[in-house]
Protein backbone atom coordinates (compact mmCIF):
# COMPACT_ATOMS: atom_id res chain seq x y z
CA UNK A 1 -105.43 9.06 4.08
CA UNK A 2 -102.41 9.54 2.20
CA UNK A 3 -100.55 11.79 4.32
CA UNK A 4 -97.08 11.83 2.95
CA UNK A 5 -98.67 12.87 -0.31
CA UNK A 6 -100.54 16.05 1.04
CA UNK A 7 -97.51 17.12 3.19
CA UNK A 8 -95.81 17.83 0.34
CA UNK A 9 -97.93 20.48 -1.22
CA UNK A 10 -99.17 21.48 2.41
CA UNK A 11 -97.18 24.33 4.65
CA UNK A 12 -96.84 23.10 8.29
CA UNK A 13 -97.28 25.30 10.67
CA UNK A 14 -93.47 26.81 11.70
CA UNK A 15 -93.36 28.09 7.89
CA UNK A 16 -96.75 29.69 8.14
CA UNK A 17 -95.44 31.57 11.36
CA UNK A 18 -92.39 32.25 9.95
CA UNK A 19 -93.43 33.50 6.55
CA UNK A 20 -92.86 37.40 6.18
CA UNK A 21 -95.81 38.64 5.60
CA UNK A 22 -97.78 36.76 8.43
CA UNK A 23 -94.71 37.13 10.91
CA UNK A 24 -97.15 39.61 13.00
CA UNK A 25 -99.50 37.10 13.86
CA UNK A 26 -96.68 34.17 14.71
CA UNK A 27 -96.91 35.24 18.43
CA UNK A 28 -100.38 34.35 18.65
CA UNK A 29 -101.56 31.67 20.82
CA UNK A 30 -104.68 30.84 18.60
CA UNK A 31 -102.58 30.29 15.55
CA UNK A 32 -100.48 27.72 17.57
CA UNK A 33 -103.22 24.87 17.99
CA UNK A 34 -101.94 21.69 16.03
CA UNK A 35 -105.28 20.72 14.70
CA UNK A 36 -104.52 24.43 12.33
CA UNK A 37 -101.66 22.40 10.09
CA UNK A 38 -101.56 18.82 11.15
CA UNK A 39 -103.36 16.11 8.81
CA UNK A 40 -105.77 14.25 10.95
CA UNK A 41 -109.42 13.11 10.09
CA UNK A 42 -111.71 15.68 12.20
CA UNK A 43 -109.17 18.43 11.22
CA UNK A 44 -108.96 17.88 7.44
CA UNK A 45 -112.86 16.73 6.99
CA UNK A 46 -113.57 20.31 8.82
CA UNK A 47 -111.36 22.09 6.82
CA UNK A 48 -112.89 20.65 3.55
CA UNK A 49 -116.15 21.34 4.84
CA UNK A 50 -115.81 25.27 5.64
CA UNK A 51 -113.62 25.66 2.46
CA UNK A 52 -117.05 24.40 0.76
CA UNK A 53 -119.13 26.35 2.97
CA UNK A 54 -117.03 29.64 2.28
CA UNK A 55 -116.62 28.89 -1.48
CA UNK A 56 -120.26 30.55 -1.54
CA UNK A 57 -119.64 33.61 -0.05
CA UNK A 58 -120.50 36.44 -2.68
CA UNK A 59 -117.37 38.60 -4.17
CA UNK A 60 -113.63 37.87 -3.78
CA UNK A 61 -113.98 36.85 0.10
CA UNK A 62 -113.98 33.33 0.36
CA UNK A 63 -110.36 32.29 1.26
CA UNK A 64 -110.69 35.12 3.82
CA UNK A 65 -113.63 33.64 5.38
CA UNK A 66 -112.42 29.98 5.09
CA UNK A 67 -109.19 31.08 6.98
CA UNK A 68 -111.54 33.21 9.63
CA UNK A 69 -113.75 30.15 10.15
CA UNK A 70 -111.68 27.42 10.36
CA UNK A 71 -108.76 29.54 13.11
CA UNK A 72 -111.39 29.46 15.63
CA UNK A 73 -113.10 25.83 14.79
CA UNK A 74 -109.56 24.74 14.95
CA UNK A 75 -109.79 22.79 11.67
CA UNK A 76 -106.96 22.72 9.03
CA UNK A 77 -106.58 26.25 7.84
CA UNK A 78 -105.09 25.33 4.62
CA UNK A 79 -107.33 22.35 3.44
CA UNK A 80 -110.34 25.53 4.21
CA UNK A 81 -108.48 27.71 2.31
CA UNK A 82 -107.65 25.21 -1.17
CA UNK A 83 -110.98 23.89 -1.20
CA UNK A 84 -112.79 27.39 -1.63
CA UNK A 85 -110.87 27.31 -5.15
CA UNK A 86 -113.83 25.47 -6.78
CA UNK A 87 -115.85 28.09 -6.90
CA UNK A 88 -114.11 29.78 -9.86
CA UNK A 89 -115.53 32.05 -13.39
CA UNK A 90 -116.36 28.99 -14.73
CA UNK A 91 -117.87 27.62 -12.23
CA UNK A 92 -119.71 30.45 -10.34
CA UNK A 93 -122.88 30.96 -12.66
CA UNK A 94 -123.99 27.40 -12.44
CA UNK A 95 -123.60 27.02 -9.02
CA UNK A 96 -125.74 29.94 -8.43
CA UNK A 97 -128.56 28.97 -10.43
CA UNK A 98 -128.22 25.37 -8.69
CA UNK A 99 -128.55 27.42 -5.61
CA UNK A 100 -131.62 29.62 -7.28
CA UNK A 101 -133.61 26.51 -7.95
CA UNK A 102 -132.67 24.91 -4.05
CA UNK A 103 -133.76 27.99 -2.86
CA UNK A 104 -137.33 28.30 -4.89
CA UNK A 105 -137.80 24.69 -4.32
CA UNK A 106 -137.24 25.50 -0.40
CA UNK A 107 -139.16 28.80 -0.82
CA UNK A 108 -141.92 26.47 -2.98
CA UNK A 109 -141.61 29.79 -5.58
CA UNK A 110 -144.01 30.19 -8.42
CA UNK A 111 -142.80 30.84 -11.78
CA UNK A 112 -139.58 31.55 -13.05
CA UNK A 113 -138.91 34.97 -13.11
CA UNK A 114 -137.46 37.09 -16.28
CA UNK A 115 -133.88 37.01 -14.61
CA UNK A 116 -133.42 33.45 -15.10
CA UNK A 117 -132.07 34.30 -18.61
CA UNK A 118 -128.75 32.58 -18.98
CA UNK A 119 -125.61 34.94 -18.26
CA UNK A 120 -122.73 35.21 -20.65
CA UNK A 121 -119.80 36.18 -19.75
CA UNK A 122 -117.06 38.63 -21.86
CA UNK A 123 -113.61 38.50 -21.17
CA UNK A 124 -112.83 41.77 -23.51
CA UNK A 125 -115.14 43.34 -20.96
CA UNK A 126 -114.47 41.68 -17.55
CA UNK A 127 -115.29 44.75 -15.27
CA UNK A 128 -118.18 45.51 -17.30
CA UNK A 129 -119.13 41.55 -17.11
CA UNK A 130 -118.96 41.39 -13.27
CA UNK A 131 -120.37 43.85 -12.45
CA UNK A 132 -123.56 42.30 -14.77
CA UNK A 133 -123.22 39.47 -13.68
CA UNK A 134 -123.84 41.38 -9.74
CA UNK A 135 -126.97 42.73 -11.17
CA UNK A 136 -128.00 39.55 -12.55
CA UNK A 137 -127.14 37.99 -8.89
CA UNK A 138 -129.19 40.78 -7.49
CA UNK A 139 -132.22 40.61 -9.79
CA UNK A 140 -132.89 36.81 -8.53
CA UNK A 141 -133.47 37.96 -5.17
CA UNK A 142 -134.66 36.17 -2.07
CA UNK A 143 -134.61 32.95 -3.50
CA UNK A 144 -131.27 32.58 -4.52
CA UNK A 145 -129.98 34.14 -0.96
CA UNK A 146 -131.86 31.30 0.93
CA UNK A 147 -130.38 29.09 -1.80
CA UNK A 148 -127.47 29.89 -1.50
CA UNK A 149 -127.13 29.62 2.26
CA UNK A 150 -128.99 26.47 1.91
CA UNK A 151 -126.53 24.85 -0.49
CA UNK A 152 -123.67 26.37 1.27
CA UNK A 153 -124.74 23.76 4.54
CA UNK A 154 -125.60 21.16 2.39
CA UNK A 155 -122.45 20.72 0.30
CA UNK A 156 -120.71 21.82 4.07
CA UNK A 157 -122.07 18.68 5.51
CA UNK A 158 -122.35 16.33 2.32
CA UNK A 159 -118.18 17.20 2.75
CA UNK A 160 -117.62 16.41 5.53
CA UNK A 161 -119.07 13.05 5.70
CA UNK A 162 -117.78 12.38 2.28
CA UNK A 163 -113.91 13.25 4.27
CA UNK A 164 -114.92 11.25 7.11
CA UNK A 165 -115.86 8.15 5.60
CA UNK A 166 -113.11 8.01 2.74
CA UNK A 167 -110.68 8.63 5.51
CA UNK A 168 -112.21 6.06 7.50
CA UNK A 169 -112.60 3.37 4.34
CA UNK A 170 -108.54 4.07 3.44
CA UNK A 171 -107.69 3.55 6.95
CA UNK A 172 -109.81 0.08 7.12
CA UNK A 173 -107.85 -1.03 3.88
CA UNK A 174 -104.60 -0.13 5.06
CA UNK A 175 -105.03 -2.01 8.24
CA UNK A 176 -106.41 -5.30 6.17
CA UNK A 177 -103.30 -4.92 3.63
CA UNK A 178 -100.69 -4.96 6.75
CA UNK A 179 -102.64 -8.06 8.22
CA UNK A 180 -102.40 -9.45 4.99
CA UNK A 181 -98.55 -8.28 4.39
CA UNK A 182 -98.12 -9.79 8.32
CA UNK A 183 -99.88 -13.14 7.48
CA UNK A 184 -98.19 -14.16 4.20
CA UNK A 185 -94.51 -13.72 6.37
């Protein structure tokens, strides 16, 4: 893949362990494996995986859990920790009710019930919003927990092969374009 691109926007790892605010943990050997900041395929198509895996997690815990996961997986921490961001307020509501329906369909649920009324959300009353929009989460029950789970692997592992065989199809074309380059001189 396009390394020299991604470096650019991604920390390596002596900044991470130098940065002031996660100096304490610099000393630790688990935050010293490579595989944590370096751009290779297993490391970056893990990463991307358990940053869609933890982008599912309920509440404001996601890039925690990405970060927690991917340390002792040794995958690339930050590639776990940016790809959580597409779970956002815009995109959390349909996401869940994808993960409703996956979950009834694996649960092979009856009817719909009353709780399947679309949620609106109101920025001049955010708290207020969430906090309905908790209650809304809660009121579709078991379903959308095994659902949820259920999508969480699913995207997980529809990621990672997705990373695995892009990476694998740019590195086939970049070796066919240097033949090519080579031949023509």
């Amino acid at each position: 893949m396009p390394r020299k691109f991604f470096r650019r926007f991604l920390p390596d790892g002596d900044a991470m362990r130098d940065h002031k605010h996660l100096a304490w943990m610099a000393r630790r050997p688990w935050l010293n494996h490579p595989n944590l900041w370096h751009l290779n395929r297993d490391s970056v198509a893990g990463g991307f995986a358990i940053g869609l895996f933890a982008g599912l997690v309920p509440g404001p815990l996601q890039i925690l859990v990405a970060a927690m996961l991917a340390i002792p997986l040794k995958k690339n921490v930050a590639v776990a920790v940016v790809t959580t961001l597409y779970t956002n307020p815009f995109t959390i509501a349909p996401l869940y009710l994808l993960a409703y329906g996956y979950g009834r369909l694996l649960l092979d649920a009856g009817h719909p019930p009353a709780a399947l009324q679309p949620y609106e959300w109101d920025w001049a009353h955010w708290l207020d919003s969430a906090q309905a929009l908790a209650h809304w989460a809660i009121a579709l029950g078991k379903p959308l927990a095994v659902g949820l789970v259920a999508l969480a692997l699913t995207l997980a592992a529809a990621g990672y092969c997705a990373v695995q065989l892009a990476w694998r199809a740019y590195v086939a074309y970049a070796w066919r374009a240097r033949r090519e380059r080579r031949t023509r001189q």
